[in-house]
Protein backbone atom coordinates (compact mmCIF):
# COMPACT_ATOMS: atom_id res chain seq x y z
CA UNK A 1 19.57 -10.84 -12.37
CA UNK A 2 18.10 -7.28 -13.10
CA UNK A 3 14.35 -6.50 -12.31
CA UNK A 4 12.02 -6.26 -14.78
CA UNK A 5 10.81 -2.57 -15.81
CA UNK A 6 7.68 -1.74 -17.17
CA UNK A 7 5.30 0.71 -18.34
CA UNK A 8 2.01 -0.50 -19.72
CA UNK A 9 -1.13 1.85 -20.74
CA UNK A 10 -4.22 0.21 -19.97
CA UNK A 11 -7.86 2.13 -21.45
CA UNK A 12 -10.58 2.56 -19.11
CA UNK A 13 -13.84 1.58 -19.74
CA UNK A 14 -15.91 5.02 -21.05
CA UNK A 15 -18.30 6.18 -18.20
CA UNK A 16 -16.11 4.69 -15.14
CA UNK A 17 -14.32 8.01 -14.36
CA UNK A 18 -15.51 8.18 -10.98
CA UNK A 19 -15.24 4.03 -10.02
CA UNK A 20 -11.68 4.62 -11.00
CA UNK A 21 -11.23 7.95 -8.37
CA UNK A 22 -13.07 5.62 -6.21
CA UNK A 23 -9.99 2.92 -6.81
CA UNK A 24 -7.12 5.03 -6.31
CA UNK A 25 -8.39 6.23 -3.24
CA UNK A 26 -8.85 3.03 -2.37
CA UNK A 27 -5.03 1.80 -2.67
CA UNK A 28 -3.92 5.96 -1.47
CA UNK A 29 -6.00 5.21 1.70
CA UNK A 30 -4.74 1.74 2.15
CA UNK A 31 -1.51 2.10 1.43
CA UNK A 32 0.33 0.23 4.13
CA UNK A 33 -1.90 -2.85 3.01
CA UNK A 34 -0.68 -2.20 -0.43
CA UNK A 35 2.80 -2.61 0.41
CA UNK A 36 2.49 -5.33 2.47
CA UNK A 37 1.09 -7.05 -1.02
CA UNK A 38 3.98 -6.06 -2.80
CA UNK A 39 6.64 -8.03 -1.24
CA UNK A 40 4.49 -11.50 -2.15
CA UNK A 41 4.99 -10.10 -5.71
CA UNK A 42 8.16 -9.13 -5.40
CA UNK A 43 7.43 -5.90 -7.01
CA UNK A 44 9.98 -2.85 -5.95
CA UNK A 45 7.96 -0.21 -7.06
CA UNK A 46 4.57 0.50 -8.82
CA UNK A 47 2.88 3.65 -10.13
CA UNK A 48 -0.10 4.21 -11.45
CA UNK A 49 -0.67 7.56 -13.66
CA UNK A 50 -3.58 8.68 -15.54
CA UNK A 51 -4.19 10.37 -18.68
CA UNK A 52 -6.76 11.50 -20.70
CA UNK A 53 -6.23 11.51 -24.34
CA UNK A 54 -9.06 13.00 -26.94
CA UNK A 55 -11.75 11.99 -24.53
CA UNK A 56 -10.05 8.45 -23.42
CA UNK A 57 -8.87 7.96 -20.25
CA UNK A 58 -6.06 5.77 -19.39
CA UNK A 59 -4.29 4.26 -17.04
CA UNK A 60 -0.50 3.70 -16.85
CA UNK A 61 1.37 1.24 -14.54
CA UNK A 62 5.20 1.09 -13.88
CA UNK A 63 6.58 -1.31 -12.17
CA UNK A 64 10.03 -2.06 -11.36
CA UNK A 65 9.60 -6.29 -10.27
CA UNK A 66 12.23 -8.99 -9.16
CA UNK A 67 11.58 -12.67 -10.37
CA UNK A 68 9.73 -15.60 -8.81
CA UNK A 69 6.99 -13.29 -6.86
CA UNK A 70 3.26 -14.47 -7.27
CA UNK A 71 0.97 -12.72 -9.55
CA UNK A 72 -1.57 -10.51 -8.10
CA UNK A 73 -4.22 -12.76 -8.91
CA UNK A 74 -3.25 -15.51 -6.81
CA UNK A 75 -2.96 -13.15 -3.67
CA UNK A 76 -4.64 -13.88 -0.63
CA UNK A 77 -4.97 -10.22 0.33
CA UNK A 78 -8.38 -8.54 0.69
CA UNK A 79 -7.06 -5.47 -0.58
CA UNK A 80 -5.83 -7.19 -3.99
CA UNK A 81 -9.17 -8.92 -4.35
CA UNK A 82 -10.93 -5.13 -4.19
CA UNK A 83 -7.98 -3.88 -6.20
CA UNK A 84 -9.20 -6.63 -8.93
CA UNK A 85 -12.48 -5.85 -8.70
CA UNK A 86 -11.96 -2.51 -9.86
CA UNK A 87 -10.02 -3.51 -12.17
CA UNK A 88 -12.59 -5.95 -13.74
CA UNK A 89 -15.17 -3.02 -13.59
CA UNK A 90 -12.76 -0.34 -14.87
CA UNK A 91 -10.64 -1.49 -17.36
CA UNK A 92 -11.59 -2.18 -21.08
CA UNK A 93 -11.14 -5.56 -22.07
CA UNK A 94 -11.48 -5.17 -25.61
CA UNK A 95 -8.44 -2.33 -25.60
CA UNK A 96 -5.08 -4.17 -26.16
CA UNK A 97 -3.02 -2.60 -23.48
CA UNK A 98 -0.01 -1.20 -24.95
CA UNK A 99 3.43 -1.77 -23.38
CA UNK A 100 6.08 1.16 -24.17
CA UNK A 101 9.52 -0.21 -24.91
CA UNK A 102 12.17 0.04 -22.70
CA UNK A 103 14.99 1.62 -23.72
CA UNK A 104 17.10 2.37 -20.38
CA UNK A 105 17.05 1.38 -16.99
CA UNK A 106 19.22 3.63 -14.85
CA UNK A 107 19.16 1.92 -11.33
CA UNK A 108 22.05 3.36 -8.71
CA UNK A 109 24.20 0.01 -7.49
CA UNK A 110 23.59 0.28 -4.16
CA UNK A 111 19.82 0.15 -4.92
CA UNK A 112 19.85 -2.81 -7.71
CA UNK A 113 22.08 -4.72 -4.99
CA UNK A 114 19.15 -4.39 -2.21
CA UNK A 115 16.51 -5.61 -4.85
CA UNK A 116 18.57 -8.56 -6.20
């Protein structure tokens, strides 16, 4: 069964420029607790980017993720329960995030084999 690809752009709340620099140096300076989190989820890869658009910033996440792995919510991991607090503080609510369609997923065989 193929993983599921996605790229999803989230708004951040106006004023929370610097919690968010705050946030991705927390998961850049804890990254080998981040990827120990990412094989509960079965997630293959994540990215964040960011982009500021007329004033907005945003955030985007891609994800490349396998089935049955938990959500992030239900992880036991101190550094997903910080990750979520940012998140709560950072990320507009009342912004529907917007999920860009997926149109190909070019994945080498040898690569989609070690992630099935």
């Amino acid at each position: 069964m193929p993983p599921t690809v996605e790229l999803t752009r989230f708004k951040v709340k106006e004023g929370k420029t610097e919690a968010v620099d705050q946030w991705m140096k927390l998961l850049n300076d804890n990254m080998s607790s981040v990827l120990s989190t990412l094989n509960d989820e079965k997630m293959y890869i994540e990215t964040i980017f960011r982009e500021e658009i007329e004033g907005n910033e945003y955030l985007y996440w891609y994800s490349v993720q396998g089935k049955g792995g938990i959500e992030v919510q239900d992880s036991d991991h101190d550094i997903d329960k910080q990750h979520l607090a940012y998140w709560k503080e950072c990320i507009d609510q009342d912004f529907r995030p917007i999920d860009l369609k997926t149109e190909v997923v070019m994945i080498q065989e040898n690569i989609l084999a070690a992630i099935e």
